[in-house]
Each structure stands twice: as structure tokens, then as C-alpha cells.
Protein backbone atom coordinates (compact mmCIF):
# COMPACT_ATOMS: atom_id res chain seq x y z
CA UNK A 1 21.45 8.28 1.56
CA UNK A 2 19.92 7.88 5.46
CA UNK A 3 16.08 6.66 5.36
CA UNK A 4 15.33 10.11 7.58
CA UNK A 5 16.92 12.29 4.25
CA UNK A 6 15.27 10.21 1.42
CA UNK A 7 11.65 9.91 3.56
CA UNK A 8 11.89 13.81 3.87
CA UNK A 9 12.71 14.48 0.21
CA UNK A 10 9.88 12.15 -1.27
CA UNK A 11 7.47 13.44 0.84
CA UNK A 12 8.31 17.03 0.08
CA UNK A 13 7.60 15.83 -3.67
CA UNK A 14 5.10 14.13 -3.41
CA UNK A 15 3.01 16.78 -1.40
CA UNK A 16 4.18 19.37 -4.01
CA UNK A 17 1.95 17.48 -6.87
CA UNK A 18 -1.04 19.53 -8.20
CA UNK A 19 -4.34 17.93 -7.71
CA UNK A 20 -4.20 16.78 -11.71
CA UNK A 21 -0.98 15.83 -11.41
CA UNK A 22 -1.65 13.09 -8.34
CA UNK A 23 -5.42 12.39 -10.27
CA UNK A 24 -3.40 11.34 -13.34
CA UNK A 25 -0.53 9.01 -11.78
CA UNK A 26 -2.90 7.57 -9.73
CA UNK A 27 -5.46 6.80 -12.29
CA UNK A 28 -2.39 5.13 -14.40
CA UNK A 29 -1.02 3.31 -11.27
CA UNK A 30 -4.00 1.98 -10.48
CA UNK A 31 -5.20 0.85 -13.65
CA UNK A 32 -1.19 -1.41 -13.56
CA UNK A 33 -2.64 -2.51 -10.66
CA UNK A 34 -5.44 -4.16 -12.07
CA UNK A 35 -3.75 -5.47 -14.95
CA UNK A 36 -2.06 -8.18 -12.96
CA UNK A 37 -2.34 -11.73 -12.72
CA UNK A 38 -1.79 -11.62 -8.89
CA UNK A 39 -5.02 -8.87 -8.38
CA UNK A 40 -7.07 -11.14 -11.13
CA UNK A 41 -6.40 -14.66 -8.91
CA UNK A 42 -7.10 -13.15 -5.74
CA UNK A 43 -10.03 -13.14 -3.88
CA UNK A 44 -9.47 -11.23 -0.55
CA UNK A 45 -7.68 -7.75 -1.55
CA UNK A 46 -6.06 -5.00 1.28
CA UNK A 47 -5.94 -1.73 0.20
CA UNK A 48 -4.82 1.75 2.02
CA UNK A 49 -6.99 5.04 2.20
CA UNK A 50 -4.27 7.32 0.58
CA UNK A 51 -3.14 10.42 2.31
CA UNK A 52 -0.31 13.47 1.46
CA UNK A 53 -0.97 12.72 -2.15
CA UNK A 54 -0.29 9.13 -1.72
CA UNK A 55 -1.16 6.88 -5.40
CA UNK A 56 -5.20 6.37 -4.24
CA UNK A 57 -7.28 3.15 -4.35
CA UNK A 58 -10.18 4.11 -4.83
CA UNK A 59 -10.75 2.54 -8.66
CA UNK A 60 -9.38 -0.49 -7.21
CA UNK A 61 -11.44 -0.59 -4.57
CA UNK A 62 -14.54 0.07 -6.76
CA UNK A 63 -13.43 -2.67 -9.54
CA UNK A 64 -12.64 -5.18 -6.39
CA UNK A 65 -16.15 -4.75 -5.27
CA UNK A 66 -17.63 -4.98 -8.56
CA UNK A 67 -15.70 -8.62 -8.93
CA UNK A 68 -17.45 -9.67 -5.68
CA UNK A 69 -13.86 -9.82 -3.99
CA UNK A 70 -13.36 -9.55 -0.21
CA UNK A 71 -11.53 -5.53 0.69
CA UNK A 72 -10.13 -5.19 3.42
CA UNK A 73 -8.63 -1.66 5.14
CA UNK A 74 -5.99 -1.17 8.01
CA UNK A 75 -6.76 -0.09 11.37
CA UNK A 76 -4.51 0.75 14.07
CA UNK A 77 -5.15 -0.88 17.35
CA UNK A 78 -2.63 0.22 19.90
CA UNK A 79 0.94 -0.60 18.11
CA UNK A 80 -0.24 -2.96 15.76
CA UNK A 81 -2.47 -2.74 12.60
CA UNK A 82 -5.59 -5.26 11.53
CA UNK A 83 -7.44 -5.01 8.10
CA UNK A 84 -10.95 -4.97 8.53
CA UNK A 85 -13.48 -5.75 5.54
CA UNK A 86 -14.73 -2.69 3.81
CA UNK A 87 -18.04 -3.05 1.64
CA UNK A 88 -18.21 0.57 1.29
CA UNK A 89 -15.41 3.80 1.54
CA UNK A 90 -18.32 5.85 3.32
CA UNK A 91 -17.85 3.47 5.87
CA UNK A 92 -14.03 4.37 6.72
CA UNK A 93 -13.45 7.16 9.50
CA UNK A 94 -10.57 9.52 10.35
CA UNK A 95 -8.68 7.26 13.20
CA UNK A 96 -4.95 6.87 13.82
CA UNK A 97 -2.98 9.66 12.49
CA UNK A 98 -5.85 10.95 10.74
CA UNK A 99 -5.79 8.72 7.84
CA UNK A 100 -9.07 7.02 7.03
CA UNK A 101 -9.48 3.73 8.38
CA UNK A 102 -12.77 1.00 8.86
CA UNK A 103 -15.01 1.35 11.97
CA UNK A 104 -14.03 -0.23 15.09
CA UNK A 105 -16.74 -2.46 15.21
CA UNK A 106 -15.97 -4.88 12.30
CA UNK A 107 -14.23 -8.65 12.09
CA UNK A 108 -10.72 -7.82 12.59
CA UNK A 109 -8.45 -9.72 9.83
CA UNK A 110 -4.70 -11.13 10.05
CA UNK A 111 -2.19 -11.27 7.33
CA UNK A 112 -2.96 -14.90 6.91
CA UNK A 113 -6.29 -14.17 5.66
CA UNK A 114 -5.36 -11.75 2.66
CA UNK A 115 -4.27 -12.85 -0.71
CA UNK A 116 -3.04 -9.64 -1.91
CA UNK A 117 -2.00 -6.89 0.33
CA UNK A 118 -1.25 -3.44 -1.81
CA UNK A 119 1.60 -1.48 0.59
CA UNK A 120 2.00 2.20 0.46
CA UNK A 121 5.25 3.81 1.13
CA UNK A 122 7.54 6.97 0.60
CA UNK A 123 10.16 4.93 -1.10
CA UNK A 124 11.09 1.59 -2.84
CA UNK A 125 13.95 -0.13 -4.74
CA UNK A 126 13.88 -2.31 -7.78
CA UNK A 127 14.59 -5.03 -5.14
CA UNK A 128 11.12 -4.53 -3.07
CA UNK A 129 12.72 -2.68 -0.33
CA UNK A 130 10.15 -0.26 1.12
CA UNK A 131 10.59 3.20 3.22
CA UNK A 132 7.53 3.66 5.71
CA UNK A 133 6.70 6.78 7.17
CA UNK A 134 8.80 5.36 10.21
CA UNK A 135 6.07 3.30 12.73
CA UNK A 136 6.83 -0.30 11.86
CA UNK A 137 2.97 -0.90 11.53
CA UNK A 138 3.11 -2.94 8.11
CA UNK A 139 6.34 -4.39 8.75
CA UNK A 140 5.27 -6.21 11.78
CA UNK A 141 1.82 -6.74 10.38
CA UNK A 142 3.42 -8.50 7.09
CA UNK A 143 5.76 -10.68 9.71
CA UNK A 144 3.00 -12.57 10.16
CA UNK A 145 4.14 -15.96 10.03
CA UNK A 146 0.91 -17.21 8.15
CA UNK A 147 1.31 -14.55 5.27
CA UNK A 148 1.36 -15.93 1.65
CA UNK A 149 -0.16 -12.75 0.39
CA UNK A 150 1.05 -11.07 -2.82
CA UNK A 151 3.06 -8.40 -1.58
CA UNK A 152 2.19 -4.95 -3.95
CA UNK A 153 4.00 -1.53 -3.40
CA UNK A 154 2.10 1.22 -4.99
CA UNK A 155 3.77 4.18 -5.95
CA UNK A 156 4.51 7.58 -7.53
CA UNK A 157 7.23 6.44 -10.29
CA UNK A 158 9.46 9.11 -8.70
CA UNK A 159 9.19 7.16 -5.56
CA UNK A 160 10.87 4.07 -6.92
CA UNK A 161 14.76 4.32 -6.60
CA UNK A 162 16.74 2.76 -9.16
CA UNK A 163 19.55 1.89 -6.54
CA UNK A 164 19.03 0.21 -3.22
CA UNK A 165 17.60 1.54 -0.40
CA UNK A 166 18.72 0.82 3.14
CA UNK A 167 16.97 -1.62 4.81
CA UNK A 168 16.62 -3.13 7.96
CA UNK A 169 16.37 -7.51 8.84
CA UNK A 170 12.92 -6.80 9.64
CA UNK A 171 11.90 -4.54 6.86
CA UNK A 172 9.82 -7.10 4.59
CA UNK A 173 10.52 -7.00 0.96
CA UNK A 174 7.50 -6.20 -1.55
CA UNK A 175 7.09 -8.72 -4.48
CA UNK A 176 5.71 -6.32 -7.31
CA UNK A 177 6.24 -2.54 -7.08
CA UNK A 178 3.53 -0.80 -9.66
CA UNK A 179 4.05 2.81 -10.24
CA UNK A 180 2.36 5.18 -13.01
CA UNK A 181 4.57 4.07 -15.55
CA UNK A 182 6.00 0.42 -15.12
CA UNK A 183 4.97 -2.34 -13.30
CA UNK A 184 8.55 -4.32 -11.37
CA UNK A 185 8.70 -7.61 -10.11
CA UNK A 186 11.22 -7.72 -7.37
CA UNK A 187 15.31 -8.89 -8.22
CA UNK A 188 16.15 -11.68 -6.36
């Protein structure tokens, strides 16, 4: 199936959720989240201000704080997106595309410098292949040649597709997908 058809369908899904409905998977995909070894061992933690009914990280973000690890938040900045360090989510503001993102004004943050970077997305495979919303911003963000990051895709469990998606050379490949129900670690 064509990335346009399957980004279309998911979305339409995943904006049809009721309020309890997103609540509930998100509370259970975020709680996977923070059962793994990768979030424990990591000190500096990116996270994404969830929009259309996108798994949110805000329990994350409160449990990272609360182990005195770094958060950081994207920003867009022309084409490209930074992380910026977030102590607190009053401090993020509607910017690029409307989606919540840290002020302008704070230490702006390369891929290098993260040690786990949680990636939303409309779709992924078993095989960490990831379906934006169509911009390229974390793809060329997470081509950082620096990156050792943990690589997490956060998702709906209905956004996970059991076959492979199509994917581009530059797409870059998540290493654990964590959903509401199951936690994958990328096939090789």
C-alpha cells in the first residue's frame, strides 16, 4: 500500500478515538515505555508534545523529571528540527504547525547529545520502519552522524503493521517500537 493511502487511513483512526479511548492506550504505552532498560540507563530523554490523538508523553515526561533526567522537546527552525531542554510542559508554546514546542530562547540540542529519542509517527513495521506525517524533519534530524541514541517509536498498537512498510534509503529505522499492548525490538 502507497505511504500517502496508509498515512491517510491511520490518521483517520487515530483521530476517530474517544477521549478515553486515546487516555487509556496512552497511559498503557507509556507506562511500556518506562519499563525499559534503554529509558532506565539513559540520562538525556527527547520526547514529542502529542497532537491528533497521538500516544502522549506527558507521564514520561513527569517520571523523567522526577529521576533528575535531562528532557528535551523538538523545535522547528526553518527546515530542520533541534530539541531544546524542557524543565517544565507550561513552558512549551504552539509553534510550527501548531504542535507544542519549547521557547525559542533555550540551548538548542543535536542528536548527538540525546541518549534516547522517543519518535512519533502514523505508521511502523515490526522492522522499525516509520511513516511521518511527510516533512522529513526527524529523518534528517536522526541522520545526524553523531547519533547513538536509542531510537523509540511510540504508538497506537493499530499503528504498528505486521508487514513492511515502504521505506525510503533515508528513512531511519527505529530500534524499539512500544505500543499499548507489546513492546518490539526491531528484526534485523
Amino acid at each position: 500500500m502507497p505511504k500517502r493511502t496508509l498515512r491517510s487511513q491511520l490518521l483517520q483512526e487515530r483521530r476517530a478515538l474517544s477521549h478515553d479511548a486515546w487516555m487509556a492506550a496512552s497511559l498503557a504505552a507509556e507506562d511500556n515505555l518506562l519499563s525499559l532498560e534503554e529509558y532506565f540507563s539513559s540520562g538525556t530523554v527527547a520526547l514529542y508534545a502529542a497532537v491528533h490523538q497521538e500516544v502522549d508523553t506527558a507521564l514520561i515526561f513527569a517520571a523523567a523529571i522526577e529521576s533528575h533526567k535531562k528532557v528535551f522537546y523538538p523545535a522547528i527552525s526553518g527546515n530542520e528540527m533541534l530539541f531544546r531542554q524542557v524543565e517544565s510542559l507550561n513552558s512549551l508554546r504552539k509553534g510550527a504547525y501548531k504542535i507544542p514546542e519549547p521557547c525559542p530562547n533555550g540551548i538548542e540540542h543535536q542528536a548527538d547529545q540525546v541518549e534516547l529519542i522517543v519518535v512519533p509517527g502514523v505508521a511502523f513495521d515490526i522492522f522499525g520502519h516509520r511513516i511521518g506525517y511527510g516533512k522529513g524533519y526527524y529523518d534528517r534530524f536522526l541522520n545526524h552522524p553523531g547519533r547513538k541514541a536509542h531510537l523509540v517509536g511510540l504508538c497506537h498498537d493499530f499503528q504498528l503493521i505486521e508487514g513492511k512498510i515502504p521505506a525510503d534509503s533515508h528513512d531511519i529505522q527505529m530500534d524499539v517500537i512500544v505500543t499499548d499492548r507489546r513492546i518490539i525490538y526491531r528484526e534485523k
